[in-house]
N, C-alpha and C. Protein backbone atom coordinates (compact mmCIF):
# COMPACT_ATOMS: atom_id res chain seq x y z
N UNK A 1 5.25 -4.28 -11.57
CA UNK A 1 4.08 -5.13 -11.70
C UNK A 1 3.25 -4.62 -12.86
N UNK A 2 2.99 -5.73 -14.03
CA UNK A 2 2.03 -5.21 -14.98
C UNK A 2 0.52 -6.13 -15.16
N UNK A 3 -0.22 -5.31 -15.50
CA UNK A 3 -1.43 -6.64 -16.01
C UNK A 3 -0.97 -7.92 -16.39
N UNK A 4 -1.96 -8.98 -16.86
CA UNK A 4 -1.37 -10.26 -16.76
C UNK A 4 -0.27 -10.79 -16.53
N UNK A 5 -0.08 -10.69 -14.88
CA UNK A 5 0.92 -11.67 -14.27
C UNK A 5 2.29 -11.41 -14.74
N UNK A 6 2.29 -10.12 -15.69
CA UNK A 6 3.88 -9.79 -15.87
C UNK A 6 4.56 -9.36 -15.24
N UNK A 7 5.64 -8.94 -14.81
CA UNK A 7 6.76 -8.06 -14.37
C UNK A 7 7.56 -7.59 -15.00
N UNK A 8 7.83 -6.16 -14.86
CA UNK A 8 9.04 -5.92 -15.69
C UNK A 8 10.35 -5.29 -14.38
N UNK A 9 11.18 -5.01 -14.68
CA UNK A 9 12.63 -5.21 -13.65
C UNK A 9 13.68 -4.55 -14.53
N UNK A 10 14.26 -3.93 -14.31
CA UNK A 10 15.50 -3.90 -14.79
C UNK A 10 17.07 -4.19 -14.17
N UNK A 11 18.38 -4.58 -14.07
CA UNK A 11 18.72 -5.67 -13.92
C UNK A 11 20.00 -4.28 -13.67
N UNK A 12 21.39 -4.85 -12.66
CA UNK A 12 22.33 -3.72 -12.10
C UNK A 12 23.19 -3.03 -13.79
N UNK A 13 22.86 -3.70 -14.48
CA UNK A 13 23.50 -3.30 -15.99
C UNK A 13 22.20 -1.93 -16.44
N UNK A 14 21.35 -1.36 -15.99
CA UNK A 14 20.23 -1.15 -16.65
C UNK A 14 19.94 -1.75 -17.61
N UNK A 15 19.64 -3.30 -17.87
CA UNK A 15 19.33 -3.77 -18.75
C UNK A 15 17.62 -4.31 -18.41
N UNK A 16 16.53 -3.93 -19.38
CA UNK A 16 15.08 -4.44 -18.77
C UNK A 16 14.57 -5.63 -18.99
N UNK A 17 14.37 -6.40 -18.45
CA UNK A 17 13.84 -7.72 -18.42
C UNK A 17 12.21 -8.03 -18.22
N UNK A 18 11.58 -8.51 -18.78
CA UNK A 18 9.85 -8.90 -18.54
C UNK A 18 9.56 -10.13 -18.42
N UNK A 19 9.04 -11.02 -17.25
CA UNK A 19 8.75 -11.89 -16.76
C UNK A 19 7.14 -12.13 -17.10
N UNK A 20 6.66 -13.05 -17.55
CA UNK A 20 5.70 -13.40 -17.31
C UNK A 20 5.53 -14.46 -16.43
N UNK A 21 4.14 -15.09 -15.60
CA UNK A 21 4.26 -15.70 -14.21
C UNK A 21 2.73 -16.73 -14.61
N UNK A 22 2.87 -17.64 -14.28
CA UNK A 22 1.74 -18.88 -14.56
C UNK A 22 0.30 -18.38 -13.70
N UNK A 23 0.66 -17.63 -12.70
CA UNK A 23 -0.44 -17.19 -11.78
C UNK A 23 -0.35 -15.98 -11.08
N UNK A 24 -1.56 -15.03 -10.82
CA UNK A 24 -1.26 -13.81 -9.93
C UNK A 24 -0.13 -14.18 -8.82
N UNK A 25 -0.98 -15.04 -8.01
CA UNK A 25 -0.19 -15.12 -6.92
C UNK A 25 1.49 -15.89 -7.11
N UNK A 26 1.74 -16.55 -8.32
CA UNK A 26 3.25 -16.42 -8.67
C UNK A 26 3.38 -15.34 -8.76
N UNK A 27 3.62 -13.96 -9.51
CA UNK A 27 3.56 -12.84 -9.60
C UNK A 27 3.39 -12.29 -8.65
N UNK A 28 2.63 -12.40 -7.43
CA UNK A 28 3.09 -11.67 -6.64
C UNK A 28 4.10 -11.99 -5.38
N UNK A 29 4.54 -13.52 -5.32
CA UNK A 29 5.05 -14.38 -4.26
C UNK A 29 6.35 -13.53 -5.14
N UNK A 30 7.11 -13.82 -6.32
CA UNK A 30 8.11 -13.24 -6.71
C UNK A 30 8.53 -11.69 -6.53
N UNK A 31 7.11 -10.68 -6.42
CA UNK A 31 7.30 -9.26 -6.15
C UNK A 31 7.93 -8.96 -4.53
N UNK A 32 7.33 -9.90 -3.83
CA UNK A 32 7.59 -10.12 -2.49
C UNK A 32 8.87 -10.44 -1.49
N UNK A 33 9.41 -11.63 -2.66
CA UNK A 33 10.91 -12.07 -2.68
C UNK A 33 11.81 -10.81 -3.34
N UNK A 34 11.39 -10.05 -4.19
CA UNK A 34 11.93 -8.49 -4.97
C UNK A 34 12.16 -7.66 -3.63
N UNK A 35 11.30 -7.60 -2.63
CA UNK A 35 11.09 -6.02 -1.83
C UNK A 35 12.22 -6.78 -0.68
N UNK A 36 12.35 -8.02 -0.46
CA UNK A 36 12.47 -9.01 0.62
C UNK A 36 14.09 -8.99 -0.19
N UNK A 37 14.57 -9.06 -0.71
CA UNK A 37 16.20 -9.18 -1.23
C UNK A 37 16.31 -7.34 -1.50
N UNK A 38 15.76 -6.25 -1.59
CA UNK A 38 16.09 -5.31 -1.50
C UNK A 38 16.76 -4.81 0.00
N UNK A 39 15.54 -5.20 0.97
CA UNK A 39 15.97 -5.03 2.59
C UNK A 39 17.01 -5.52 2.35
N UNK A 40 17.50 -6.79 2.32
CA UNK A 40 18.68 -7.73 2.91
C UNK A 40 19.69 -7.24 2.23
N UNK A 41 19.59 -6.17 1.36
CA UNK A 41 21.16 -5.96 0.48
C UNK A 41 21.01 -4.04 0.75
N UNK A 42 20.79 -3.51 1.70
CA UNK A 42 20.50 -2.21 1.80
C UNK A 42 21.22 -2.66 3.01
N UNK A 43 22.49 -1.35 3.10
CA UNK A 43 23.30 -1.37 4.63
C UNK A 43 22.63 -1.00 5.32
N UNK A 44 21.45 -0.13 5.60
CA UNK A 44 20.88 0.26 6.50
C UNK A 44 19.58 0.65 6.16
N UNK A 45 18.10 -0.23 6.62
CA UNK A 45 17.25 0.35 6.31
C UNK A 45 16.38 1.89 7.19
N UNK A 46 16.89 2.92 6.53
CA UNK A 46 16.26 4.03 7.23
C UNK A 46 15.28 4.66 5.98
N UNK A 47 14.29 3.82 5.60
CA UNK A 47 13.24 4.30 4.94
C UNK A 47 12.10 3.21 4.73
N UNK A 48 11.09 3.69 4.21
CA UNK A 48 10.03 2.48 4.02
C UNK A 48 10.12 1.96 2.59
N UNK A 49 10.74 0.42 2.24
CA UNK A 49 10.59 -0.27 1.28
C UNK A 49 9.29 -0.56 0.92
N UNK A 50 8.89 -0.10 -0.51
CA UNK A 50 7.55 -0.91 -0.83
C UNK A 50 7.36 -1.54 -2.21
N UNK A 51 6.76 -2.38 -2.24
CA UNK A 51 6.45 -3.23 -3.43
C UNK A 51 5.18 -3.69 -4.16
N UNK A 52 4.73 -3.20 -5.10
CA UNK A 52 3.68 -3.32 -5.70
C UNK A 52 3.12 -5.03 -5.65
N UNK A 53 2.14 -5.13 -5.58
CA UNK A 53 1.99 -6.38 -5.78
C UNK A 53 0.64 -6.63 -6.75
N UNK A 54 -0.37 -5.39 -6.63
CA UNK A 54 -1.54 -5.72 -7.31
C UNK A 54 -1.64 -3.70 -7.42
N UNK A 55 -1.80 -3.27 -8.87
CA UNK A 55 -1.72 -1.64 -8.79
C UNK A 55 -3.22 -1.41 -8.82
N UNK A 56 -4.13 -1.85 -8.90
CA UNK A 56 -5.28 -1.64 -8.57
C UNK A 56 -6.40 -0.42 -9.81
N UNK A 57 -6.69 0.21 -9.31
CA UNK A 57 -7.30 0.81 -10.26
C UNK A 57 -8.04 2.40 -10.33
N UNK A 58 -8.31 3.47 -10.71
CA UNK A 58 -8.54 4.70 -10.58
C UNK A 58 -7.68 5.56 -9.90
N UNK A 59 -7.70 6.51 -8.83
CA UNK A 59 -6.64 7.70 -8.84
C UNK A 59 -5.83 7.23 -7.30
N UNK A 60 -4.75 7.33 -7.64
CA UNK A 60 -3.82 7.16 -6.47
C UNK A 60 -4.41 8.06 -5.10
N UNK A 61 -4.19 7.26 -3.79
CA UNK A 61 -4.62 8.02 -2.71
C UNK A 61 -3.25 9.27 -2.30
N UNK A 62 -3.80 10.28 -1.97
CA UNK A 62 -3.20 11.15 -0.94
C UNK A 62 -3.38 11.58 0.14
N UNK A 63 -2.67 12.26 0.75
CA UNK A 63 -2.69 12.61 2.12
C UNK A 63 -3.80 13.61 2.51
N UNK A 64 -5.44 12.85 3.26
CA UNK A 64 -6.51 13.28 3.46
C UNK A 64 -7.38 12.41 2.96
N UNK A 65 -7.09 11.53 2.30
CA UNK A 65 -8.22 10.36 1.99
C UNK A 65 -8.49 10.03 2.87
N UNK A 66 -9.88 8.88 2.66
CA UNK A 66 -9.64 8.02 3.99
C UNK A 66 -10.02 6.33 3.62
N UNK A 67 -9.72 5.76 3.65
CA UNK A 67 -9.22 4.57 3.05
C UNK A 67 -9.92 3.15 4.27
N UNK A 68 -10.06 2.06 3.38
CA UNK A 68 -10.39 1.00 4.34
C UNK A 68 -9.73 0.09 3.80
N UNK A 69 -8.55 -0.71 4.64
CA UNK A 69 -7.35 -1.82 4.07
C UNK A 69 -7.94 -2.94 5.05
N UNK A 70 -7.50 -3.84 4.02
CA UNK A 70 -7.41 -5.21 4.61
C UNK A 70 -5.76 -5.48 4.57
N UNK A 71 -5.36 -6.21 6.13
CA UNK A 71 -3.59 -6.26 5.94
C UNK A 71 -3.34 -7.24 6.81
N UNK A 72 -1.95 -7.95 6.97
CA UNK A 72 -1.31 -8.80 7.54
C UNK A 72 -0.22 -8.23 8.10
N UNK A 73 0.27 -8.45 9.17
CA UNK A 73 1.66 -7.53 9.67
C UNK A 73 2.21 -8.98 10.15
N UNK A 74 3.58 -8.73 9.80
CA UNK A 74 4.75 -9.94 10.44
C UNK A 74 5.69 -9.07 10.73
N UNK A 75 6.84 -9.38 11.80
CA UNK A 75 8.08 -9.48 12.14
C UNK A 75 9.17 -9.78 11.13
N UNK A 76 9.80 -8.89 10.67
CA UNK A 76 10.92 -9.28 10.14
C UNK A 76 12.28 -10.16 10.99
N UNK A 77 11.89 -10.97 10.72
CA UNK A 77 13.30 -12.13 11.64
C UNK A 77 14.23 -12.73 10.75
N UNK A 78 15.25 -12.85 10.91
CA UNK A 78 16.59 -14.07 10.13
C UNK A 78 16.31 -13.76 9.30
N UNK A 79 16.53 -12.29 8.19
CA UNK A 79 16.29 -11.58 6.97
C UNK A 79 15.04 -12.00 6.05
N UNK A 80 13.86 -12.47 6.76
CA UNK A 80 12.87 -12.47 6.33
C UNK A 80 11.36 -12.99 7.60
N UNK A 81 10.59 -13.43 6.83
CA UNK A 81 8.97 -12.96 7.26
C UNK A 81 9.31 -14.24 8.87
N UNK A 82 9.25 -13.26 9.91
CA UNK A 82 9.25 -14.07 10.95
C UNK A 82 7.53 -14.38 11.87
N UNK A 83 6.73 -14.33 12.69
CA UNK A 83 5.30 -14.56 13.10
C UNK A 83 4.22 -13.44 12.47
N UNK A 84 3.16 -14.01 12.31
CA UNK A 84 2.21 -12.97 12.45
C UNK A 84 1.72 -11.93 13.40
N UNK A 85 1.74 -11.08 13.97
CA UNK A 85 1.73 -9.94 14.85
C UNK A 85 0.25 -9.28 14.90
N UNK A 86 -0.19 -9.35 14.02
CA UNK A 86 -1.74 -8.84 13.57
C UNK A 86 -2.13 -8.89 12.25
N UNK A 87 -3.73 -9.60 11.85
CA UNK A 87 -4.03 -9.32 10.63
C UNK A 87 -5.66 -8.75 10.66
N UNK A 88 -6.22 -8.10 9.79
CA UNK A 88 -7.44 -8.45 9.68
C UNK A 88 -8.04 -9.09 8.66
N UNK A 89 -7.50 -9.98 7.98
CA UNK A 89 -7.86 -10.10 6.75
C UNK A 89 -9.12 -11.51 6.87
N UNK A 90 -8.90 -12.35 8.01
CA UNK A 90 -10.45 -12.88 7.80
C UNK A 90 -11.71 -12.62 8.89
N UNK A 91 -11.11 -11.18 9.20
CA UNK A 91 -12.05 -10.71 9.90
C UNK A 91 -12.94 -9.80 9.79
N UNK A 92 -14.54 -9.54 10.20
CA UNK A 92 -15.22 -8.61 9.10
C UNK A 92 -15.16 -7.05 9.13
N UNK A 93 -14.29 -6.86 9.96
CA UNK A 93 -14.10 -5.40 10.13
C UNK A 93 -12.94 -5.05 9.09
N UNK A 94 -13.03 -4.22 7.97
CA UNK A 94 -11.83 -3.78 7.62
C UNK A 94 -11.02 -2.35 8.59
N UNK A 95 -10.06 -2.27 8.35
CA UNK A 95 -9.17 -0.63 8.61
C UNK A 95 -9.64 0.26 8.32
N UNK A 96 -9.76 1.25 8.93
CA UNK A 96 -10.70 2.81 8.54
C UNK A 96 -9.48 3.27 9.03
N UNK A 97 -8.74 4.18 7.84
CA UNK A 97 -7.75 5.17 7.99
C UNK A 97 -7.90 6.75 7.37
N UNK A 98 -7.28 7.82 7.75
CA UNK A 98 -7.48 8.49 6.94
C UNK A 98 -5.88 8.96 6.69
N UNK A 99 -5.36 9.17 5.61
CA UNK A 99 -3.93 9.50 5.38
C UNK A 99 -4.01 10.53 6.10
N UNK A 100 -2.52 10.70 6.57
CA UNK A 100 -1.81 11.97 7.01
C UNK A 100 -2.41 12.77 8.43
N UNK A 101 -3.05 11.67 9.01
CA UNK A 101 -3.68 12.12 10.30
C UNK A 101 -3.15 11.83 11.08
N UNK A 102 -1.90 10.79 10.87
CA UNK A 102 -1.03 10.34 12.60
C UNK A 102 -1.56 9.44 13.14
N UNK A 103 -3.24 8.72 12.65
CA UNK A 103 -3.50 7.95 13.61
C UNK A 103 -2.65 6.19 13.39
N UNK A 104 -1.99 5.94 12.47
CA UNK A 104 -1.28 5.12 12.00
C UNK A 104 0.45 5.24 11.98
N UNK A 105 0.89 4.00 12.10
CA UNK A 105 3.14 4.54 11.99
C UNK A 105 3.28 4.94 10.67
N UNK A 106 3.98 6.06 10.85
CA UNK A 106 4.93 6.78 10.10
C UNK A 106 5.14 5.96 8.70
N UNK A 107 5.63 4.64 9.00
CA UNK A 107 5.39 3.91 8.35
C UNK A 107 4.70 3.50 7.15
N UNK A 108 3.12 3.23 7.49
CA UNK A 108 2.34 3.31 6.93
C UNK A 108 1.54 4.47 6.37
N UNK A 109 1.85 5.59 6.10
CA UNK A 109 1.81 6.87 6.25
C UNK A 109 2.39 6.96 4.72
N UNK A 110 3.90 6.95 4.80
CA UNK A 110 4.19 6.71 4.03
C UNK A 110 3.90 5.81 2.73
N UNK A 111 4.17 4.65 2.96
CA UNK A 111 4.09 3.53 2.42
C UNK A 111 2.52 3.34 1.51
N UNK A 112 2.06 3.67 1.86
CA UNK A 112 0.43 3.53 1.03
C UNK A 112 0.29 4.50 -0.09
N UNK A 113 1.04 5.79 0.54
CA UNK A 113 0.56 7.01 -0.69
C UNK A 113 0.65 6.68 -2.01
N UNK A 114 -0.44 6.70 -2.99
CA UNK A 114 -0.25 6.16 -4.14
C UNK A 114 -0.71 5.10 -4.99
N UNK A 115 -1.35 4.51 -3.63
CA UNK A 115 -1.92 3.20 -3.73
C UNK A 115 -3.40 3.57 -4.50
N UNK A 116 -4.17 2.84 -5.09
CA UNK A 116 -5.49 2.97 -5.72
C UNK A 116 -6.10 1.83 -5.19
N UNK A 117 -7.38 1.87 -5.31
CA UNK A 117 -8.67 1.11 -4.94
C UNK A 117 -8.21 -0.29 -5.61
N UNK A 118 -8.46 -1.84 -4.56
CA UNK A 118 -8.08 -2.46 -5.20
C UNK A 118 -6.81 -3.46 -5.16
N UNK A 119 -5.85 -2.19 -5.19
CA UNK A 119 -4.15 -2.28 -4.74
C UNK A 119 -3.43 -2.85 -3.69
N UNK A 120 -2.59 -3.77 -3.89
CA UNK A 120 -1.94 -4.29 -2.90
C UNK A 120 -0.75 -4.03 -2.95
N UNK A 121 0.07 -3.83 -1.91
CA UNK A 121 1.43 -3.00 -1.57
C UNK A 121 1.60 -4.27 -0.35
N UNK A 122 3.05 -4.79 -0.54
CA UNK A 122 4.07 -4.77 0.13
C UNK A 122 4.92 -4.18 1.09
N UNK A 123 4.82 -3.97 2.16
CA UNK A 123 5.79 -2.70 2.85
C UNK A 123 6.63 -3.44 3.82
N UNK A 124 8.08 -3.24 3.87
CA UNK A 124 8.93 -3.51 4.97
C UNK A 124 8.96 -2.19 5.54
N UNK A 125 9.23 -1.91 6.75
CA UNK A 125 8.86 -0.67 7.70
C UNK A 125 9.99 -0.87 8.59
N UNK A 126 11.16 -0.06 8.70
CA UNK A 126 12.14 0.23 9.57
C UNK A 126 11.12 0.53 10.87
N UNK A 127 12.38 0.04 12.01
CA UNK A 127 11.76 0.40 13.65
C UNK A 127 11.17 2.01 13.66
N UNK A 128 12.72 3.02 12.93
CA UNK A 128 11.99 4.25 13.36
C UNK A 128 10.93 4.83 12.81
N UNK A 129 10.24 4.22 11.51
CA UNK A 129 8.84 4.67 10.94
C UNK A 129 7.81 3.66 11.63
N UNK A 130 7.73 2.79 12.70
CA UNK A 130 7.44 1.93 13.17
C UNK A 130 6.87 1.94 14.68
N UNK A 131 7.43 1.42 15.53
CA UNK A 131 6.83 1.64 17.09
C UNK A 131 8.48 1.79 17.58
N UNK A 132 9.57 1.77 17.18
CA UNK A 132 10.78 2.01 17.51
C UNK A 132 11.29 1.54 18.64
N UNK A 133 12.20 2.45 19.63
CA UNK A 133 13.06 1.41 20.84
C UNK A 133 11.99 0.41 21.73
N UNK A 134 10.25 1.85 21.78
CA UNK A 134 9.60 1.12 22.45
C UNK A 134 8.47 0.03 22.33
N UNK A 135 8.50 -0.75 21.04
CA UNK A 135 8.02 -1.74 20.43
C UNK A 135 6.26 -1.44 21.10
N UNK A 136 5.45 -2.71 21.23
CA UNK A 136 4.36 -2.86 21.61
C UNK A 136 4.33 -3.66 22.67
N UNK A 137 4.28 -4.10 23.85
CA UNK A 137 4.35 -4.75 24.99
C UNK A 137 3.29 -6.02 24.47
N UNK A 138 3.92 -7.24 24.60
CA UNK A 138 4.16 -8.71 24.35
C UNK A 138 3.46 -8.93 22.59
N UNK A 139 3.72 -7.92 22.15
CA UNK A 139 3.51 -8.03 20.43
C UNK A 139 4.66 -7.64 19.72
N UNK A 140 5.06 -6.68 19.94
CA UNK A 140 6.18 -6.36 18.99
C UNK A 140 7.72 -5.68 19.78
N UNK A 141 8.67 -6.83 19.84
CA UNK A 141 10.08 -6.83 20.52
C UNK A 141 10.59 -4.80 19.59
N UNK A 142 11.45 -4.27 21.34
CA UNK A 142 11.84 -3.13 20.74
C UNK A 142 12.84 -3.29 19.32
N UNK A 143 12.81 -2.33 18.78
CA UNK A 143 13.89 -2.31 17.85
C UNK A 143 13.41 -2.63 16.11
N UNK A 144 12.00 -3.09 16.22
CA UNK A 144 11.39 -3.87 15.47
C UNK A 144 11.19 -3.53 14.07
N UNK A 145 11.97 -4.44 12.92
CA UNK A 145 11.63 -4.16 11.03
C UNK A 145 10.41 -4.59 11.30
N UNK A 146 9.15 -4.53 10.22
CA UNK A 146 7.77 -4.51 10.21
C UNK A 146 7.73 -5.13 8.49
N UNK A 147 6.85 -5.95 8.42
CA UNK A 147 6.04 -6.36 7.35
C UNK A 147 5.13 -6.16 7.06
N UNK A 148 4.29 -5.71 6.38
CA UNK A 148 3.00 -5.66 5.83
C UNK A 148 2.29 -5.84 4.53
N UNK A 149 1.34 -6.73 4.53
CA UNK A 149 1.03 -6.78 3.02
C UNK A 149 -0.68 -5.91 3.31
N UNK A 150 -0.87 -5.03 2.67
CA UNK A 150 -2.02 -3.88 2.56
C UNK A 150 -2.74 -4.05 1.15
N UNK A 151 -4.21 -4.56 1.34
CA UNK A 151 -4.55 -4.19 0.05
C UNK A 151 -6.09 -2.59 0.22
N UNK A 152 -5.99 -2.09 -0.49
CA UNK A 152 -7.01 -0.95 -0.22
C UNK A 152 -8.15 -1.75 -1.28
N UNK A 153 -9.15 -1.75 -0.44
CA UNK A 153 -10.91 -2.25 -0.52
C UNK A 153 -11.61 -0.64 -0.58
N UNK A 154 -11.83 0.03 -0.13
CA UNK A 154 -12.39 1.55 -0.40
C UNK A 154 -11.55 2.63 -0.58
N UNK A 155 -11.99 3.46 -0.97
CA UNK A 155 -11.47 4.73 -1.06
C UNK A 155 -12.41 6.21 -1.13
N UNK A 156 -12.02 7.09 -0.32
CA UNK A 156 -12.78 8.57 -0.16
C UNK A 156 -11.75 9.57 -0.56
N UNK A 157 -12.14 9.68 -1.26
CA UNK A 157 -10.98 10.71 -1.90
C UNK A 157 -11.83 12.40 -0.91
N UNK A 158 -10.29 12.87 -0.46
CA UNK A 158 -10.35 14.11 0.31
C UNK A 158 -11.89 15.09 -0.67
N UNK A 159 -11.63 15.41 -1.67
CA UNK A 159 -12.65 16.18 -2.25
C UNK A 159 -13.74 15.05 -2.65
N UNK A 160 -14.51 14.95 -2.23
CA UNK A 160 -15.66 14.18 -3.10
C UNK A 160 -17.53 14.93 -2.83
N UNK A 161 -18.02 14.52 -3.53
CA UNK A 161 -19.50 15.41 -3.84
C UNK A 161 -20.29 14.08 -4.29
N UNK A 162 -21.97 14.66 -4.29
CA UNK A 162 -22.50 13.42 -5.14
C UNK A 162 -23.54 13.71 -5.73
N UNK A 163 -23.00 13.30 -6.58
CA UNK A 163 -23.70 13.61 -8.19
C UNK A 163 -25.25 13.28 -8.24
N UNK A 164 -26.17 13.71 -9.50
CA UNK A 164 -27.10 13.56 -9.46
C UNK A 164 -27.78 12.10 -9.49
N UNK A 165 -27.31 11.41 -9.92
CA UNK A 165 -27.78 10.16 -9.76
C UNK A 165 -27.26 9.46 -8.36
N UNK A 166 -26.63 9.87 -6.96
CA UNK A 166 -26.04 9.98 -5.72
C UNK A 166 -25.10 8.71 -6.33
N UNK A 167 -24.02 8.60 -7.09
CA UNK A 167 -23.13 8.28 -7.07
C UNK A 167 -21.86 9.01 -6.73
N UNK A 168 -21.06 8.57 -6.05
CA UNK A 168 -20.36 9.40 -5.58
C UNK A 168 -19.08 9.67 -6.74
N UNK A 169 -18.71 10.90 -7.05
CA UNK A 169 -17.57 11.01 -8.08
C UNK A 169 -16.47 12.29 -7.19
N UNK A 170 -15.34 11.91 -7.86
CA UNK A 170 -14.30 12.72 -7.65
C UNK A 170 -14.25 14.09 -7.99
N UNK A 171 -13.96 15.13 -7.38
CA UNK A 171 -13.25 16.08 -8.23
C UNK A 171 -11.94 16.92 -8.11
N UNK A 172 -10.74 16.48 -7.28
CA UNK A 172 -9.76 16.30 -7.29
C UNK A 172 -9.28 17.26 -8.15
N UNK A 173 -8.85 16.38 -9.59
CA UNK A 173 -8.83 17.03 -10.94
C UNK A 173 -9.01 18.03 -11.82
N UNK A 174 -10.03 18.53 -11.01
CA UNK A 174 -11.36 18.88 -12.03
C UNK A 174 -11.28 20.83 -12.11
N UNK A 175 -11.24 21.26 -12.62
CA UNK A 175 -11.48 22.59 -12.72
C UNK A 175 -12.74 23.14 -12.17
N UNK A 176 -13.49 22.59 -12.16
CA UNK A 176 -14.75 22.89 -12.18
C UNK A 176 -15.38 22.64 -10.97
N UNK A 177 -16.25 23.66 -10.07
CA UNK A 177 -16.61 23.72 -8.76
C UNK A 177 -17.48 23.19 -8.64
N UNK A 178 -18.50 23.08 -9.56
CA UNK A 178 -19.91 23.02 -9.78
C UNK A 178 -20.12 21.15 -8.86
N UNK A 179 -20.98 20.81 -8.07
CA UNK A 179 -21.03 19.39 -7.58
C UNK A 179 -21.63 18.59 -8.79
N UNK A 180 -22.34 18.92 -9.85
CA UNK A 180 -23.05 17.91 -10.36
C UNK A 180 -21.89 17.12 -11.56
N UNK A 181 -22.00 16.13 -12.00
CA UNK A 181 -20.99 15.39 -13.14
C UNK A 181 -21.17 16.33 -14.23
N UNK A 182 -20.36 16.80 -14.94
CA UNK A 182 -20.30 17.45 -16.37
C UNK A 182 -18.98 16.83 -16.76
N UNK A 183 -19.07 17.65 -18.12
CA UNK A 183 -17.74 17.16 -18.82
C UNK A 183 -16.85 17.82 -18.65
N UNK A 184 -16.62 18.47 -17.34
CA UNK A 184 -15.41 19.00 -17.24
C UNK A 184 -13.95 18.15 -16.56
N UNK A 185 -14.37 17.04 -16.73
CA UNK A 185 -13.25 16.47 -16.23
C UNK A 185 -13.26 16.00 -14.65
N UNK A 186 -14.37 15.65 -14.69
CA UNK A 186 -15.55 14.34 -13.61
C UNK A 186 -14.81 12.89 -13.72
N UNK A 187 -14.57 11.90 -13.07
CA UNK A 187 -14.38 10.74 -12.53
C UNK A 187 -14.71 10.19 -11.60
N UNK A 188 -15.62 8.86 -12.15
CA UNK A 188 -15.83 7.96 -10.77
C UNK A 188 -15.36 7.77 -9.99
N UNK A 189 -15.41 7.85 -8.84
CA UNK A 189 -14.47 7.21 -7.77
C UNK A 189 -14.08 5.60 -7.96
């Protein structure tokens, strides 16, 4: 996935190809059909497929952030998107997660790391990064592939401080201990 509605791909020859797309959401309906023909041609999915759909912007999350997503979850059925299972997306509560705490599947655990503010990810989710033999009682049948489209709306990056003007900035990066912004290699969140 690149800025304006492009794609780039490269093709079983390693040969690279760049698509441009009339609209985001062409661009991303096609990234979708990308992650969605990867499952269906993988003998066995024992990992989490994911697919960029929107890369968003500033520093990729890691494990200890804590993050607020807006998402849709479906059923993978008849090698593609079978009911909706849960969303919150027109509802006013977003997701309060924090990576790498367990309180979320394995799954999603995975699948997000990397993501930036902004960002929307694609994820197909095998049963065993998932709720597995024992599914969710009258939501999700045992055995269950998982869909999700995740976009991250906030981000707390594990180290953060706040600066003199109480904006909050990163320092991750940064060499420098000191809480206030200098030029040592300070970034907005």
């Amino acid at each position: 996935v690149q800025p304006n509605n492009y794609s780039t791909f490269y093709d079983d020859q390693r040969q690279n190809w760049s698509i441009m797309f009339e609209s985001e959401k062409a661009a991303m309906d096609f990234s979708k059909q990308v992650c969605i023909a990867k499952c269906n041609s993988s003998p066995v999915l024992d990992s989490v497929l994911y697919q960029d759909l929107v890369l968003g912007e500033g520093q990729g999350v890691e494990g200890g952030d804590s993050l607020e997503v807006a998402y849709t979850g479906w059923l993978f059925q008849n090698n593609g998107l079978g009911q909706v299972f849960d969303s919150n997306v027109n509802k006013d509560k977003l997701l309060r997660l924090k990576l790498g705490s367990g309180k979320v599947i394995k799954g999603w655990e995975e699948g997000m790391m990397g993501m930036k503010k902004g960002g929307r990810r694609y994820l197909i989710i095998p049963p065993a990064w998932a709720y597995g033999a024992q599914g969710v009682a009258g939501r999700i049948p045992p055995d269950s592939t998982l869909v999700f489209e995740v976009e991250v709306r906030r981000v707390k990056l594990v180290k953060e401080c706040s600066g003199s003007d109480g904006q909050s900035v990163s320092s991750r990066d940064s060499p420098a201990p000191s809480p206030v912004p200098n030029s040592d290699g300070f970034s907005a969140d």
